[in-house]
C-alpha atoms as a PDB file:
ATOM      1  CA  UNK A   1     -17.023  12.393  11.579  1.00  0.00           C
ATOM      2  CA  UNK A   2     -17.526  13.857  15.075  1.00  0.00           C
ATOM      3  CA  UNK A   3     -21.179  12.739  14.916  1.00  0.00           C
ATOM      4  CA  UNK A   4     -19.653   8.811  13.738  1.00  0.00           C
ATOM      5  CA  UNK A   5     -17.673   8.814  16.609  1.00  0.00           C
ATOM      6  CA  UNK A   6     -19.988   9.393  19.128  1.00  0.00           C
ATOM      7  CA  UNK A   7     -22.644   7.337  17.963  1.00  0.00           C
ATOM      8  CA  UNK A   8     -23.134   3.899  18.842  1.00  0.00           C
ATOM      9  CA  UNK A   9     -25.126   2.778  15.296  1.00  0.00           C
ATOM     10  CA  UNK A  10     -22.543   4.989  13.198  1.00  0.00           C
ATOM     11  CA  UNK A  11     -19.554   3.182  14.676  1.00  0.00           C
ATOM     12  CA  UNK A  12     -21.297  -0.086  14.280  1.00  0.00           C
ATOM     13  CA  UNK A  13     -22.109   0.269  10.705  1.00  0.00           C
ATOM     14  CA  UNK A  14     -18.483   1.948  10.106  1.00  0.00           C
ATOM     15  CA  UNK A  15     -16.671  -1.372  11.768  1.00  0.00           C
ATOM     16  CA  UNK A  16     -18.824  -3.819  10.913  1.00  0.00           C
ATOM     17  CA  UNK A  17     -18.572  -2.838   7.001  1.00  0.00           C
ATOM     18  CA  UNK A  18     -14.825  -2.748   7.343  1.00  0.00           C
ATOM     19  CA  UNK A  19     -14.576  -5.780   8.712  1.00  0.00           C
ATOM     20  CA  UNK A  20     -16.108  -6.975   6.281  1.00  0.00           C
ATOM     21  CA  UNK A  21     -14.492  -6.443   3.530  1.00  0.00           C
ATOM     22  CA  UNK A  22     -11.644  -8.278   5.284  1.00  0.00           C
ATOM     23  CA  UNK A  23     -13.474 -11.350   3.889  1.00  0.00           C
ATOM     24  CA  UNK A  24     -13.307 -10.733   0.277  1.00  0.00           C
ATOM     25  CA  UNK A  25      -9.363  -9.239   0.560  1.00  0.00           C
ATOM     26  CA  UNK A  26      -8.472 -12.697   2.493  1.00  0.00           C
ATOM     27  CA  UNK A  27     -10.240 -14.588  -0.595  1.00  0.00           C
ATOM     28  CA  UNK A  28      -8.650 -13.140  -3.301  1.00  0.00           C
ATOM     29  CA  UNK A  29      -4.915 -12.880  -1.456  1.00  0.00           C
ATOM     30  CA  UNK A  30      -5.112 -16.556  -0.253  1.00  0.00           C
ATOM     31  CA  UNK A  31      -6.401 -17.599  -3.652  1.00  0.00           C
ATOM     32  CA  UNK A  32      -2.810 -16.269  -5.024  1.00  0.00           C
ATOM     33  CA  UNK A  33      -1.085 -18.729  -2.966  1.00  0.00           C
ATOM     34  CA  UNK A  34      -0.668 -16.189   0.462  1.00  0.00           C
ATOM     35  CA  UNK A  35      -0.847 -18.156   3.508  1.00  0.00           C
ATOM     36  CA  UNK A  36      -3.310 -17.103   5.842  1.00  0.00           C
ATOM     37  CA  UNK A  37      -0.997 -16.721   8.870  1.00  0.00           C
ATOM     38  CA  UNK A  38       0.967 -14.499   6.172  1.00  0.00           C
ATOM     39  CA  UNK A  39      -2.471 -12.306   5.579  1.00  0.00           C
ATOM     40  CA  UNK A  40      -3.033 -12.232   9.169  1.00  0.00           C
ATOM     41  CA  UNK A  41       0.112 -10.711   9.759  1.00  0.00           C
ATOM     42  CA  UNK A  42      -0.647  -7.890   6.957  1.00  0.00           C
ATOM     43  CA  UNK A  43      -4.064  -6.814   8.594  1.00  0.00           C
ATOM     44  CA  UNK A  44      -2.329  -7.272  12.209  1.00  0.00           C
ATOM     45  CA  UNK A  45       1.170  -5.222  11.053  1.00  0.00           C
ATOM     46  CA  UNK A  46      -0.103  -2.841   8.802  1.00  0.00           C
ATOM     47  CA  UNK A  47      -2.884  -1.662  11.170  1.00  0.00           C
ATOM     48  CA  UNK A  48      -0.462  -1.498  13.788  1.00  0.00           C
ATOM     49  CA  UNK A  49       1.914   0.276  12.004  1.00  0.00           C
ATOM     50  CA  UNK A  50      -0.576   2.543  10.371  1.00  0.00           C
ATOM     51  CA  UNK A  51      -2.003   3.672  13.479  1.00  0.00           C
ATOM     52  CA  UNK A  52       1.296   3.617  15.505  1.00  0.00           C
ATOM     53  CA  UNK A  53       2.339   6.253  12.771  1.00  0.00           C
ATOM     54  CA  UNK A  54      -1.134   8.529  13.542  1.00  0.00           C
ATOM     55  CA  UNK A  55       0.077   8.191  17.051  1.00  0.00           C
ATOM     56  CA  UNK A  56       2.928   9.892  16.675  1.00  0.00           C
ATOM     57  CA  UNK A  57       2.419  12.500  14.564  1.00  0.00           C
ATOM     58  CA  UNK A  58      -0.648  14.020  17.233  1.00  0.00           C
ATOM     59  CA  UNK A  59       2.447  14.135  19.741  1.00  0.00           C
ATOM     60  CA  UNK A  60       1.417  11.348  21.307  1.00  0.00           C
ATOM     61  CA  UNK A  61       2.635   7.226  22.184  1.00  0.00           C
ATOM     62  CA  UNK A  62       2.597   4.452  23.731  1.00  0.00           C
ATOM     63  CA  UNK A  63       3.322   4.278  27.165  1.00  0.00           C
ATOM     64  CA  UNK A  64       4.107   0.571  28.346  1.00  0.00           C
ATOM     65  CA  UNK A  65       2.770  -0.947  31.809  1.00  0.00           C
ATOM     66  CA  UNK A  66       2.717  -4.782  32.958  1.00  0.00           C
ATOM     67  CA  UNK A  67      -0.900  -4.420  32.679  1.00  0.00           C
ATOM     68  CA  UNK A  68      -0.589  -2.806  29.276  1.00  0.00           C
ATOM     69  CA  UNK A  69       1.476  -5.652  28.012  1.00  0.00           C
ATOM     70  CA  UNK A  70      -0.699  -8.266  29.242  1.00  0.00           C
ATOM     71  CA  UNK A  71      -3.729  -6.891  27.798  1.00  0.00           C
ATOM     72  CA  UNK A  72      -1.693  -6.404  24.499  1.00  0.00           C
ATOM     73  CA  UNK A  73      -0.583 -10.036  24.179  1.00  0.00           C
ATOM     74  CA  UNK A  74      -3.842 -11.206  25.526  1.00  0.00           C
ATOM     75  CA  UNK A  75      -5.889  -9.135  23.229  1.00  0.00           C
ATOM     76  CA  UNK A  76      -3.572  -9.894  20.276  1.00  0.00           C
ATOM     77  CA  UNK A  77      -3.854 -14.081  20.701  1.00  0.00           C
ATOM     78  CA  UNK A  78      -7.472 -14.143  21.345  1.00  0.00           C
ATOM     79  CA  UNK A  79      -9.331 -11.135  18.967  1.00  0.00           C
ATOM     80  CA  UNK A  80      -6.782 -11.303  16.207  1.00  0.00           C
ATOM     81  CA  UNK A  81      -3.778 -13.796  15.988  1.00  0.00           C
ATOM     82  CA  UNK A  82      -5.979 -16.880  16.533  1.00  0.00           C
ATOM     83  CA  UNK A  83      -9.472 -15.482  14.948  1.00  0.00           C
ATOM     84  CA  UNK A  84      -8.008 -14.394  11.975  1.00  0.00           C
ATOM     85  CA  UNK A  85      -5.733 -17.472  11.496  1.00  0.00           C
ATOM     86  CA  UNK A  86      -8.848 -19.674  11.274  1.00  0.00           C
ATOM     87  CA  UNK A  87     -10.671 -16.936   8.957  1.00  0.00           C
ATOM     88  CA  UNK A  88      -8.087 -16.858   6.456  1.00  0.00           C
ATOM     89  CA  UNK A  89      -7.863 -20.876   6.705  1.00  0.00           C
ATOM     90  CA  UNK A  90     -11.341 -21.259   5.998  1.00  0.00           C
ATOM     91  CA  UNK A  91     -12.321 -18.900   3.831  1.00  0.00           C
ATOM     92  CA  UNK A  92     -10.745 -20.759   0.427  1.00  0.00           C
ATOM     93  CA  UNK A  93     -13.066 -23.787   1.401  1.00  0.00           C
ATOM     94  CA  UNK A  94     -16.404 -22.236   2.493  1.00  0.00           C
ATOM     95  CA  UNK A  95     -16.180 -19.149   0.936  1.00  0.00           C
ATOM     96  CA  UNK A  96     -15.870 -15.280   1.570  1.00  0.00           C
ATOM     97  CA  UNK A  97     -19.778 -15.057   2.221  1.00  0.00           C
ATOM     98  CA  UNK A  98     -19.819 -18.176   4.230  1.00  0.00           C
ATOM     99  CA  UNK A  99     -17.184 -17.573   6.171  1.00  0.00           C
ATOM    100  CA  UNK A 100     -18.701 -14.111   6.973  1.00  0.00           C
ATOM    101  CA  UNK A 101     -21.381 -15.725   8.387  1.00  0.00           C
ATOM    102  CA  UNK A 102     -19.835 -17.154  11.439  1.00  0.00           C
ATOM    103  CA  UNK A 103     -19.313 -13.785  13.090  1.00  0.00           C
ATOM    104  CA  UNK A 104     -23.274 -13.498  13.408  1.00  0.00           C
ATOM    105  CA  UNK A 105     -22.735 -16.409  16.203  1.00  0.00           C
ATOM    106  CA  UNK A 106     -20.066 -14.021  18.195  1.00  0.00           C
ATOM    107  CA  UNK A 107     -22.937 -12.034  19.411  1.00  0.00           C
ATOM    108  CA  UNK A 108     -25.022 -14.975  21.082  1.00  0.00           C
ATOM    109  CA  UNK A 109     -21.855 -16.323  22.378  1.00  0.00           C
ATOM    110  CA  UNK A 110     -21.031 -12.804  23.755  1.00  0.00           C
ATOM    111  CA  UNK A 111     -24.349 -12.577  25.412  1.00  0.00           C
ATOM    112  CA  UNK A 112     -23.801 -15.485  27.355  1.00  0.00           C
ATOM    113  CA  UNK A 113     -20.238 -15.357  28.793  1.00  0.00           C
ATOM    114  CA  UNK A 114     -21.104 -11.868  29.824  1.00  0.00           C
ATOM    115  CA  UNK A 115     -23.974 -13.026  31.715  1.00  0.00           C
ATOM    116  CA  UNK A 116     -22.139 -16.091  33.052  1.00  0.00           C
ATOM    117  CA  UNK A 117     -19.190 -13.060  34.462  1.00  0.00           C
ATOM    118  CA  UNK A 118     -21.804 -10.369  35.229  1.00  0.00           C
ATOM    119  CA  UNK A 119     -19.771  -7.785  32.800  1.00  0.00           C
ATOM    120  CA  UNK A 120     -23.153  -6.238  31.016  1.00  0.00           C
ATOM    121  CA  UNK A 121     -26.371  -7.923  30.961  1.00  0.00           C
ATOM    122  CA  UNK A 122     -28.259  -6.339  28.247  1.00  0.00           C
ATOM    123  CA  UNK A 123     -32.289  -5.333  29.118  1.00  0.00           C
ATOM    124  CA  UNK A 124     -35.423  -7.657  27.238  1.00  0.00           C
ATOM    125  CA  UNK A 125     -35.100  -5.349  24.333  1.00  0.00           C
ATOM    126  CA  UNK A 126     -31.540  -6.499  23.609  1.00  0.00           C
ATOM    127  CA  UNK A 127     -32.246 -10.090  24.341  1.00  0.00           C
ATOM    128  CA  UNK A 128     -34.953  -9.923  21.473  1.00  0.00           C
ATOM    129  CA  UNK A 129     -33.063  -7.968  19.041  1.00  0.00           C
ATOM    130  CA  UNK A 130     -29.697 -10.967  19.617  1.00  0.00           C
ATOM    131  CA  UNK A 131     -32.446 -13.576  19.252  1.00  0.00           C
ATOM    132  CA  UNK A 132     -33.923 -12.598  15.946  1.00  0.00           C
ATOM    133  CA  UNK A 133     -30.502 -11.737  14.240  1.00  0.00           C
ATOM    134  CA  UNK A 134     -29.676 -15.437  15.631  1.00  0.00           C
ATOM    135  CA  UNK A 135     -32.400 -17.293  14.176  1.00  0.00           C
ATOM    136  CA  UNK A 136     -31.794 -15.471  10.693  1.00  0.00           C
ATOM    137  CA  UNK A 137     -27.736 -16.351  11.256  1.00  0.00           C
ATOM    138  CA  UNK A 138     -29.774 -20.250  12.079  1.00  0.00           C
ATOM    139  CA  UNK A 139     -31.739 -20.139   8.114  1.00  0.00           C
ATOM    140  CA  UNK A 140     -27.870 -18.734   6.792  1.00  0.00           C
ATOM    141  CA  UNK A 141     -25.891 -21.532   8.492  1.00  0.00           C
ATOM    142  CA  UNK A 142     -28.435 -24.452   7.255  1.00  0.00           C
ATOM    143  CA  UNK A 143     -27.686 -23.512   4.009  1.00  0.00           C
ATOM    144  CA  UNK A 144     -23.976 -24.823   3.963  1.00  0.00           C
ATOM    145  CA  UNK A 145     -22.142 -22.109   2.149  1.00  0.00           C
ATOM    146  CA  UNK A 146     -22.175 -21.943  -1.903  1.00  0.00           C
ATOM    147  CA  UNK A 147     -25.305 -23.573  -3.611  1.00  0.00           C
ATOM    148  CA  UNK A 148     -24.632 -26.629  -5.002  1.00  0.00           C
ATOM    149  CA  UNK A 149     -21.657 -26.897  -2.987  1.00  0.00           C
ATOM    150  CA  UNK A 150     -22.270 -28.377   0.815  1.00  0.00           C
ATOM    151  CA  UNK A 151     -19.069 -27.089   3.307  1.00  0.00           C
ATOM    152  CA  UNK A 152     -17.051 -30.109   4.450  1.00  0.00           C
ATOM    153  CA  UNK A 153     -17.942 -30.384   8.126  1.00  0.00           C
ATOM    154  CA  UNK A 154     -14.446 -30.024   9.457  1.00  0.00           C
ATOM    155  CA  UNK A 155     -13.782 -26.616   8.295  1.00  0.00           C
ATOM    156  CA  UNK A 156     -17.732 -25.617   9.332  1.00  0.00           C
ATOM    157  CA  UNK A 157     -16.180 -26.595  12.494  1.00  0.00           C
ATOM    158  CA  UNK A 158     -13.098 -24.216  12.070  1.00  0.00           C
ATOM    159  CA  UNK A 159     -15.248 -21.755  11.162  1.00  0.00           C
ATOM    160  CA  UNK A 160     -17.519 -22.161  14.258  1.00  0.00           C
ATOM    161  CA  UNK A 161     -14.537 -21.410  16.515  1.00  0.00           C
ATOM    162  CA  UNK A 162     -14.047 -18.100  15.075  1.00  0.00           C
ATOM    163  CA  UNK A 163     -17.700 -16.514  16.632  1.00  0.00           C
ATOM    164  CA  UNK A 164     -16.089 -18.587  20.025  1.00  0.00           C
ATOM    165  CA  UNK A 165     -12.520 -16.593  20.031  1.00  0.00           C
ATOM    166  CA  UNK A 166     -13.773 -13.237  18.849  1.00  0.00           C
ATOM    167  CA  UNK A 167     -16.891 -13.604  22.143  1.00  0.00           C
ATOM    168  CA  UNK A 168     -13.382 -14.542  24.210  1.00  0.00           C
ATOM    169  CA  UNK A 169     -11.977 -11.156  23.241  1.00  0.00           C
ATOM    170  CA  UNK A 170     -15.266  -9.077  23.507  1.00  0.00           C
ATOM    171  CA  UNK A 171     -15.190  -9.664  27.273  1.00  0.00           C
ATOM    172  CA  UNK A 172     -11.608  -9.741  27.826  1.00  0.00           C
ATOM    173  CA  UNK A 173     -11.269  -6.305  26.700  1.00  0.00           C
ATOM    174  CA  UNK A 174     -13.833  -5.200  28.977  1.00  0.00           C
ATOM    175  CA  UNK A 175     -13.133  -6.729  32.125  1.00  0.00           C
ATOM    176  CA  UNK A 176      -9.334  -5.998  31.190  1.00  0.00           C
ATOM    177  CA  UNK A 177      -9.522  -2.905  29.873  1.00  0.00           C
ATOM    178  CA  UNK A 178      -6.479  -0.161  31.208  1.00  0.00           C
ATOM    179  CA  UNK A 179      -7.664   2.490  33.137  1.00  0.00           C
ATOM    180  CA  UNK A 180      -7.271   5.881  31.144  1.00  0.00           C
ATOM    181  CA  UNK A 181      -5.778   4.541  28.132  1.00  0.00           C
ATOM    182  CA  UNK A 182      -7.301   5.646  24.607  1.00  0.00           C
ATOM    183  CA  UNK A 183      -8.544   3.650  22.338  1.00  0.00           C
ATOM    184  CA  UNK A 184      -6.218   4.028  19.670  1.00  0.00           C
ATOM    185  CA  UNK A 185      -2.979   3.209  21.693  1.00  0.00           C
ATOM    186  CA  UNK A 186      -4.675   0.134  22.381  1.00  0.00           C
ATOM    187  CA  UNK A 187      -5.187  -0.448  18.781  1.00  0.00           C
ATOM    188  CA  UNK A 188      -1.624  -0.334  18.589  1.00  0.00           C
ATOM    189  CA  UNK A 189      -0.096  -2.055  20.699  1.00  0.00           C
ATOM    190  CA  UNK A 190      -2.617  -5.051  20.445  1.00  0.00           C
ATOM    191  CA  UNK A 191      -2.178  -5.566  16.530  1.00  0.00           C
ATOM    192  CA  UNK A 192       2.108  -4.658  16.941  1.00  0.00           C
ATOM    193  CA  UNK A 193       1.510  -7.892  19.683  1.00  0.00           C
ATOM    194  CA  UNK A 194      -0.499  -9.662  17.612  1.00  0.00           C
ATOM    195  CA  UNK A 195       1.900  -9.234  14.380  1.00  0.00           C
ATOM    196  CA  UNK A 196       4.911  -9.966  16.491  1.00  0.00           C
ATOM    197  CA  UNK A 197       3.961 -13.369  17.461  1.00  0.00           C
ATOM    198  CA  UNK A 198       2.657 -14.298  13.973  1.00  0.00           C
ATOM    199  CA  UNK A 199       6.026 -13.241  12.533  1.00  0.00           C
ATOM    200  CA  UNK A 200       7.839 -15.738  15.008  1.00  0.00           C
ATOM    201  CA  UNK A 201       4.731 -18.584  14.053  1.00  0.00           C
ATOM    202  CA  UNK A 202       5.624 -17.770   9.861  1.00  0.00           C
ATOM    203  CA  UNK A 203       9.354 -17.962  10.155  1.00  0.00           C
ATOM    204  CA  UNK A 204       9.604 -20.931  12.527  1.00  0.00           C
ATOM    205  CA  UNK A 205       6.951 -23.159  10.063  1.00  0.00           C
ATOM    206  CA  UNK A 206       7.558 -21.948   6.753  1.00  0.00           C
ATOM    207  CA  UNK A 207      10.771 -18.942   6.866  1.00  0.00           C
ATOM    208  CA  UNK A 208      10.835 -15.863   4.839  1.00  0.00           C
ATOM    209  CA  UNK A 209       9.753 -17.170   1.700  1.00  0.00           C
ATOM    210  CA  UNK A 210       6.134 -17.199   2.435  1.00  0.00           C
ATOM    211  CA  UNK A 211       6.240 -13.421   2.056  1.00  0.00           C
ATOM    212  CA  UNK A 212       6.981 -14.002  -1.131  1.00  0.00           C
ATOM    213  CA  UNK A 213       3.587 -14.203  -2.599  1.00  0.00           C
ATOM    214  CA  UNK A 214       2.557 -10.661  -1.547  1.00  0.00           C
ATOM    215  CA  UNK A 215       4.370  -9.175  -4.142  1.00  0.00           C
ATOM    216  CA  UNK A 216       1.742 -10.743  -6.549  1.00  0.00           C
ATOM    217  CA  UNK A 217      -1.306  -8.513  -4.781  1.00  0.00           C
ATOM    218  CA  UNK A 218       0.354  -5.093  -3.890  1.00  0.00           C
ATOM    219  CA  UNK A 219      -2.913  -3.543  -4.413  1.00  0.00           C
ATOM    220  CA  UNK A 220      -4.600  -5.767  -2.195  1.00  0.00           C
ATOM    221  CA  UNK A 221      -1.953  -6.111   0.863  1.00  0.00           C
ATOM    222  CA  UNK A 222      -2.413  -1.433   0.378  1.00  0.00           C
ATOM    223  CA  UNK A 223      -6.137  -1.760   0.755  1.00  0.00           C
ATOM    224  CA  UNK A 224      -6.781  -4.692   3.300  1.00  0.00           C
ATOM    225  CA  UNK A 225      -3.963  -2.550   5.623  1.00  0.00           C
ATOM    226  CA  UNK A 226      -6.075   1.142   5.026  1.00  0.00           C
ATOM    227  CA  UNK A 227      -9.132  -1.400   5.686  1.00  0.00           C
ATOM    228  CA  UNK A 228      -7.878  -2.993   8.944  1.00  0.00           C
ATOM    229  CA  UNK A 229      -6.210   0.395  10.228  1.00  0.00           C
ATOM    230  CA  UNK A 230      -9.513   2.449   9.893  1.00  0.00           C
ATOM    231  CA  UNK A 231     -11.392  -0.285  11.792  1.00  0.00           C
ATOM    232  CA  UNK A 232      -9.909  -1.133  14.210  1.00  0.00           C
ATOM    233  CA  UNK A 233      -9.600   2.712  14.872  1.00  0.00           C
ATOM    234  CA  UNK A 234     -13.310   2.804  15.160  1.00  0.00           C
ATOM    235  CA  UNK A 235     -13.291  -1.137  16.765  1.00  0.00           C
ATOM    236  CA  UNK A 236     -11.999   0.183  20.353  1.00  0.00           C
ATOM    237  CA  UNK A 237     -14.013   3.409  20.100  1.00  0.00           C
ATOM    238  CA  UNK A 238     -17.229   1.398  19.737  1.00  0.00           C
ATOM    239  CA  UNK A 239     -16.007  -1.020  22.376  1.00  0.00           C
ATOM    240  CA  UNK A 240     -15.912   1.990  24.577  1.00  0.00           C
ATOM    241  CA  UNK A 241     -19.349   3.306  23.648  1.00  0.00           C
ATOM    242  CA  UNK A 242     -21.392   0.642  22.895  1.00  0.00           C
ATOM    243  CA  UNK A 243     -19.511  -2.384  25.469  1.00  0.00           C
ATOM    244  CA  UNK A 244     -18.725  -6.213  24.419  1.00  0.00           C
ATOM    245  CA  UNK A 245     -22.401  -7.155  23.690  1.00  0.00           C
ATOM    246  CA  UNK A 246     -23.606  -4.650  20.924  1.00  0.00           C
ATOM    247  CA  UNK A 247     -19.890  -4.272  19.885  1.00  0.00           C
ATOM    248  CA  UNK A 248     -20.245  -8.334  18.801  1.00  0.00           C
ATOM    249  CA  UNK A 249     -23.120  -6.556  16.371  1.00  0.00           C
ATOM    250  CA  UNK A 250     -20.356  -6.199  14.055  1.00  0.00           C
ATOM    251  CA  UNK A 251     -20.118  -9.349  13.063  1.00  0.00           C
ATOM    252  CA  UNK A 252     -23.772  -9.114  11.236  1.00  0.00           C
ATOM    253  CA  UNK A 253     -22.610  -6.172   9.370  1.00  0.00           C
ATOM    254  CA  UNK A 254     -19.497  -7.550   8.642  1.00  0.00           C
ATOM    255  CA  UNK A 255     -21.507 -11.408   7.510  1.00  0.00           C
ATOM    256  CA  UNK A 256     -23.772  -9.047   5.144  1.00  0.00           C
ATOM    257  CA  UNK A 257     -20.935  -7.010   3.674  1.00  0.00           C
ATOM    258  CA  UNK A 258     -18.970 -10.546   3.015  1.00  0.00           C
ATOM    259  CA  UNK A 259     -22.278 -12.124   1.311  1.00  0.00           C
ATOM    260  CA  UNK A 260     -22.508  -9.182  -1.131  1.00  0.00           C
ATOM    261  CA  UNK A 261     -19.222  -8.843  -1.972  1.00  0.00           C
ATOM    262  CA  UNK A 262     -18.895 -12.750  -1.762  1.00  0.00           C
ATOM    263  CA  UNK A 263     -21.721 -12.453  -4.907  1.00  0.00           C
ATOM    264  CA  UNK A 264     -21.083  -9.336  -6.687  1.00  0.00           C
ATOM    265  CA  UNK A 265     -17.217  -9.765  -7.414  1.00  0.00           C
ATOM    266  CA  UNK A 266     -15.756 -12.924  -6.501  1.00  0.00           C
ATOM    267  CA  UNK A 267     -18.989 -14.638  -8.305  1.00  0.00           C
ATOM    268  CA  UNK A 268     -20.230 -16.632  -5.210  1.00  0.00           C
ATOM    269  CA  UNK A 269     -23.858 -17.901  -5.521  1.00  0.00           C
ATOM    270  CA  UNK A 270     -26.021 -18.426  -2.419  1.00  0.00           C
ATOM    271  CA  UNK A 271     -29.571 -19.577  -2.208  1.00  0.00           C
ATOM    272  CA  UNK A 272     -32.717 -17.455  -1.312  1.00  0.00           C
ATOM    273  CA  UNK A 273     -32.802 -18.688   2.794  1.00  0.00           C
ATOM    274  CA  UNK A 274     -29.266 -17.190   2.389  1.00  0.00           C
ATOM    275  CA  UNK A 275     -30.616 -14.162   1.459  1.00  0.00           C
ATOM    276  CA  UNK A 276     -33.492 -14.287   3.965  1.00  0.00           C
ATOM    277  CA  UNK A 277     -31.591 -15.102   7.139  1.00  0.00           C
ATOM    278  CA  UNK A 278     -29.405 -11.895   6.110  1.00  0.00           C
ATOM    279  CA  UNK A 279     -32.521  -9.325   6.011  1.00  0.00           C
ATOM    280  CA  UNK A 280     -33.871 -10.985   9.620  1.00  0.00           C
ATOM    281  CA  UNK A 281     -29.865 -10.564  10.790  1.00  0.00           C
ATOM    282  CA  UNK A 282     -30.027  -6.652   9.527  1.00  0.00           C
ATOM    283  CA  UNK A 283     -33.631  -6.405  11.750  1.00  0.00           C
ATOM    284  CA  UNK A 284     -31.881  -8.056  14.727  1.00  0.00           C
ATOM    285  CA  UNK A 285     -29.078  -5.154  14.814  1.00  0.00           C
ATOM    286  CA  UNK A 286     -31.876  -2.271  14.583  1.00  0.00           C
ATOM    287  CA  UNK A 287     -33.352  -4.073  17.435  1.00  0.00           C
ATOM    288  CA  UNK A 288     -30.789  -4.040  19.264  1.00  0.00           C
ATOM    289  CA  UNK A 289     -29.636  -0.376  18.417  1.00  0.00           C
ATOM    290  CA  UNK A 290     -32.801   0.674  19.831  1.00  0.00           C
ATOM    291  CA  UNK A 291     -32.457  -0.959  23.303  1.00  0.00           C
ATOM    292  CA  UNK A 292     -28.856   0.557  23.350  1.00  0.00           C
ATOM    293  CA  UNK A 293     -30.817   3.762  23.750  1.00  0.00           C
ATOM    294  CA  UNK A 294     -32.686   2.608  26.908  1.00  0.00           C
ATOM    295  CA  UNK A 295     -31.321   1.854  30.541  1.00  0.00           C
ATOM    296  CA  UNK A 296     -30.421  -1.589  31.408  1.00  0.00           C
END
């Protein structure tokens, strides 16, 4: 675990494949009639809570600061409030696989708004490894989710403005970040943030009876909060290690993760460019792993 920890590539393969399986949870919850702000408030609440509970029991907590607030509210609205919202939205009309997809674009869109602030160019090497895992995101995206089944361009469009939040939230927390606090108190108080305000945003539009469908997926609302909790453990530790651009190399783990399970057990059926794009996406993030290990 130690090794995990400190490794760049171990804590991208660890996050990235837990976020991923984000994708097929939100499929099969919103499929039982959840709402998605109600499933974004289970990944936000139950990682929050999960982790606030870890916290504790190592003697430690959560010490507030006007900074630390801001940065929780900030962080909580931009990487998971508003991100998630649009996942969980989309997902039931372009699919867990599709869907998946769109966090390939957060690393090109990272790239550039931390070039356009100056937060951390990466060298040639990095550049090259972005560009190839974009073009095979490029040969995923033309395929239009399912086969046989084209996306309707307005939620393609929702979907595109998940890669655009999540780049947001990349930089944010490393421009923002609070000096000498860990990343797991972070964790917490961004997803207890991010929880409180969708709590207020589900009982102002619908009340408590949209909570009422969880009690149809207990099994699934236990496994998408271990999920979430575990990754977003390892999320702020890689943000730490790694910084905003290679920690956007999640989202092509997470895109291949949500293809396979997209296939294998929710029966989803995507076309051989599908397939294609994924394998050049999987040789963009060892190209990129590589120039982590050189200087910029």
């Amino acid at each position: 675990m130690k090794f995990v920890w400190d490794s760049a590539l171990g804590l991208l393969v660890v996050t990235g494949g837990l976020l991923g399986l984000t994708l097929p949870f939100g499929k099969l919850a919103t499929a039982t009639g959840v709402p998605a702000m109600v499933w974004a408030f289970v990944i936000s609440f139950g990682a929050g809570g999960v982790l606030l509970c870890s916290l504790l029991l190592r003697g430690q907590r959560v010490r507030l600061t006007a900074h630390k607030l801001r940065y929780f509210f900030v962080t909580a609205a931009v990487s998971y409030a508003v991100p998630n919202l649009l996942m969980f939205s989309a997902i039931p009309h372009l699919g867990a696989g599709y869907t998946g997809i769109m966090f390939t674009l957060s690393p090109v869109i990272t790239l550039v708004f931390s070039i356009l602030l100056r937060v951390r160019r990466p060298n040639m090497l990095g550049i090259v490894g972005i560009a190839v895992g974009f073009v095979g995101a490029v040969m995923v995206a033309i395929t239009r989710g399912e086969a046989g089944q084209p996306a309707d361009l307005f939620w393609v469009v929702m979907g595109l403005l998940i890669p655009v939040s999540l780049a947001a939230g990349n930089i944010y927390r490393t421009v923002d970040w609070p000096e000498g606090t860990g990343p797991i108190e972070l964790a917490v108080g961004s997803h207890l943030a991010s929880a409180a305000m969708l709590l207020v945003g589900i009982l102002a539009l619908f009340g408590d009876r949209a909570f009422a469908p969880l009690g149809g997926v207990p099994l699934i609302v236990v496994a998408q909060a271990a999920s979430a909790s575990a990754m977003f453990a390892f999320f702020f530790r890689l943000q730490a290690v790694g910084g905003p651009v290679y920690l956007s190399q999640i989202g092509y783990v997470a895109a291949a993760v949500g293809l396979f399970a997209g296939t294998v057990f929710l029966g989803e059926h995507y076309r051989l460019l599908t397939w294609a794009g994924a394998v050049i996406i999987t040789a963009g993030v060892f190209i990129t792993t590589r120039a982590q290990s050189q200087k910029p």
